[in-house]
Protein backbone atom coordinates (compact mmCIF):
# COMPACT_ATOMS: atom_id res chain seq x y z
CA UNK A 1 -26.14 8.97 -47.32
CA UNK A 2 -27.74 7.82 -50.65
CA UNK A 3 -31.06 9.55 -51.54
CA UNK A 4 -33.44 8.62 -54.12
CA UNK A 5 -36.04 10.51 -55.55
CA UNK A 6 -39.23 8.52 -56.06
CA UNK A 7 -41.77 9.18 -59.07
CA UNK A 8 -44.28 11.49 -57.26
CA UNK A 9 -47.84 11.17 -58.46
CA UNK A 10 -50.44 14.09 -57.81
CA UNK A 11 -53.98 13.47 -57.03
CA UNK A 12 -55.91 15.83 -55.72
CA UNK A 13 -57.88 14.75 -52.69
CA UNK A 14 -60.33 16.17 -50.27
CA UNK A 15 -60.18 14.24 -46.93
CA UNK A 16 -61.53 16.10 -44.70
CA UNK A 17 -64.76 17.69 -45.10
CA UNK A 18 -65.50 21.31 -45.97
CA UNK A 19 -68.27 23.07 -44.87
CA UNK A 20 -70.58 23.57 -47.31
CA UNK A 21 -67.69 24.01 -50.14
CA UNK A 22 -69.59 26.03 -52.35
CA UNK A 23 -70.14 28.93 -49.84
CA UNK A 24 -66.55 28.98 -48.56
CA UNK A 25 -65.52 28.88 -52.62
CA UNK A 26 -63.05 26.50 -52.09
CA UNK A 27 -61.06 25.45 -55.11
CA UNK A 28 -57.73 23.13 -55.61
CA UNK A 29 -55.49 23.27 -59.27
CA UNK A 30 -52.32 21.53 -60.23
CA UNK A 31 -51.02 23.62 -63.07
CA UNK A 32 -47.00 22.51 -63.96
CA UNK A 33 -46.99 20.62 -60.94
CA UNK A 34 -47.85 23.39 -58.95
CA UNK A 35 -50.55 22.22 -56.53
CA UNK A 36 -52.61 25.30 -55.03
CA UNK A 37 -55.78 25.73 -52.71
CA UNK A 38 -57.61 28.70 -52.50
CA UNK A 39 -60.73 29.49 -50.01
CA UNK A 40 -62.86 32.50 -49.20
CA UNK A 41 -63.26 31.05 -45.46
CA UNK A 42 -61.49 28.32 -43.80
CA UNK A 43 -60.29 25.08 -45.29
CA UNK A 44 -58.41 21.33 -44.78
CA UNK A 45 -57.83 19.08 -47.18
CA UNK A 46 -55.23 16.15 -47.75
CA UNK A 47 -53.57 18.25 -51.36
CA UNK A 48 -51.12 15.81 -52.64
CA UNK A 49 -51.06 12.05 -52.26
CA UNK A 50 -47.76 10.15 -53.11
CA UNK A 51 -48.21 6.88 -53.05
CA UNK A 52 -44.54 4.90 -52.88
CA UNK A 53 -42.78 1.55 -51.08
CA UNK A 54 -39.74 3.18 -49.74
CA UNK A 55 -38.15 1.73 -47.10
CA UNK A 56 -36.79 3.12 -43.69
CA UNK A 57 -36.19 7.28 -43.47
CA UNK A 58 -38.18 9.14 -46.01
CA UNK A 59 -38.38 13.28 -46.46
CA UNK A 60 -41.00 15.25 -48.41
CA UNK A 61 -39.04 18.00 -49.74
CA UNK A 62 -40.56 21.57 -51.69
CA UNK A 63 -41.28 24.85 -51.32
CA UNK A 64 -44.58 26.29 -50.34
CA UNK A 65 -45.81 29.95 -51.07
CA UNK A 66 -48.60 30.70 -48.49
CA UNK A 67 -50.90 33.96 -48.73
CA UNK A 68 -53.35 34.09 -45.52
CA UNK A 69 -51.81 31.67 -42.52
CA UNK A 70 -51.54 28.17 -42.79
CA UNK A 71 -50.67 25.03 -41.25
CA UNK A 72 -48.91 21.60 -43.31
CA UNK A 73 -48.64 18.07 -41.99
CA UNK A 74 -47.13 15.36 -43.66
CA UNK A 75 -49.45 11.67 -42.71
CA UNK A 76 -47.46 8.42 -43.74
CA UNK A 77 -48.89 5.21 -43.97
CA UNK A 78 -47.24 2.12 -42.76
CA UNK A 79 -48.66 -0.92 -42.30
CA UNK A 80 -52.10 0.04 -43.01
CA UNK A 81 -51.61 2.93 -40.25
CA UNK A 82 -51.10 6.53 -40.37
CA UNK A 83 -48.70 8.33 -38.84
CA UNK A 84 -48.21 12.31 -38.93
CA UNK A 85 -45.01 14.33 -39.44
CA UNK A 86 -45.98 18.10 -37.81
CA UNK A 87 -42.98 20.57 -37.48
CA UNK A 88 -43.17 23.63 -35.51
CA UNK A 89 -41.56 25.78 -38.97
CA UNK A 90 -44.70 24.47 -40.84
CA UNK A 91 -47.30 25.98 -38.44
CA UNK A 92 -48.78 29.24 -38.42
CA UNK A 93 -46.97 30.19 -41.61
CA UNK A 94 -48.41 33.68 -42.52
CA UNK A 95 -47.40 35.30 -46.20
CA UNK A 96 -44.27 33.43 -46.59
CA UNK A 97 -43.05 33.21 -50.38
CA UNK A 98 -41.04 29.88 -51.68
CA UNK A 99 -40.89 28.65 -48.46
CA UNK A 100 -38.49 25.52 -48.83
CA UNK A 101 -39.41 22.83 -46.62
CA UNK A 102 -38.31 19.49 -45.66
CA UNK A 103 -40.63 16.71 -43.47
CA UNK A 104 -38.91 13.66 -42.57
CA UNK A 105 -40.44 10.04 -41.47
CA UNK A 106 -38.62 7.35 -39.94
CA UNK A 107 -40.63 3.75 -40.58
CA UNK A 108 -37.34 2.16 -39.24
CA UNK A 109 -37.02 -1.70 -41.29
CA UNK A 110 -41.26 -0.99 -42.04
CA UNK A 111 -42.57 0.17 -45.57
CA UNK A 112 -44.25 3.65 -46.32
CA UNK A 113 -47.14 2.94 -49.00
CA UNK A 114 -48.55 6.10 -48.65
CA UNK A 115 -47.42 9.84 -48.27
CA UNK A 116 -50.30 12.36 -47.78
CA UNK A 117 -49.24 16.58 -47.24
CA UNK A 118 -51.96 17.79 -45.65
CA UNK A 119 -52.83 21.78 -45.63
CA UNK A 120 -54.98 24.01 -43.61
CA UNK A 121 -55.90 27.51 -44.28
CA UNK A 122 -56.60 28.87 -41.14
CA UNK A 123 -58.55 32.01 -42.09
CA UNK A 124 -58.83 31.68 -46.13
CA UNK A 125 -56.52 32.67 -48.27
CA UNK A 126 -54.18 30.94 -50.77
CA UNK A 127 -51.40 28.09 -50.17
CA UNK A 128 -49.31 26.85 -52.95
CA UNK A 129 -47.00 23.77 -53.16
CA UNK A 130 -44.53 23.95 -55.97
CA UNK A 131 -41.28 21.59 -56.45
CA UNK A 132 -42.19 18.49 -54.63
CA UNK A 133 -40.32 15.21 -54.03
CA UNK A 134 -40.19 12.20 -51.52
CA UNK A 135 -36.69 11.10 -51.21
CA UNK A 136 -35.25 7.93 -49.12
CA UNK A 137 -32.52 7.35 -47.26
């Protein structure tokens, strides 16, 4: 099976809101294409948006170095619809270093226009995504 690696491009989003931010010291960085979020108190935000037209079976591949206990989903969009990729390996991870990780998403003959990791820090703590790339096929 032929894979392709897609261009990924990080931008750092917030879409889901934190409680009074400043209080919970919440803070995201990309440095090197290392994409990390850090928080006093709990936090959710959508880290890393990829946006892409791939076609058919995608996988977000990486590694993910968690200090605290987290939770990552992977939302696709298709068709102006989201869609969420949750597996049981990426839940509850709890001071796990270079975690390597692969999500897969089958959009079947549809186009993915959107890729969106989503992360969750469950009690504060520090998550951080290193390595990343959407392949197809």
């Amino acid at each position: 099976m032929k894979k392709t690696a897609f261009s990924i491009s990080l931008f750092l989003i917030l879409t889901v809101s934190l409680a009074k931010a400043y209080d919970l010291a919440t803070e995201i960085s990309n440095e090197n294409g290392k994409v990390t979020l850090s928080s006093i108190g709990y936090a959710k935000a959508g880290l890393i948006k990829v946006e892409t037209s791939a076609k058919g079976k995608i996988s977000l591949k990486g590694t993910i170095s968690v200090n605290g206990k987290a939770n990552v989903v992977m939302w696709s969009k298709v068709e102006g619809n989201y869609y969420f990729s949750k597996l049981p390996a990426l839940q509850n991870i709890q001071n796990q270093q270079n975690l390597s990780f692969e999500i897969p998403f089958n959009a079947a003959d549809k186009t993915v226009t959107e890729v969106i990791l989503e992360v969750e820090l469950l009690g504060g703590g520090r998550i951080e995504v290193d390595r990343l790339k959407l392949v197809s096929g």
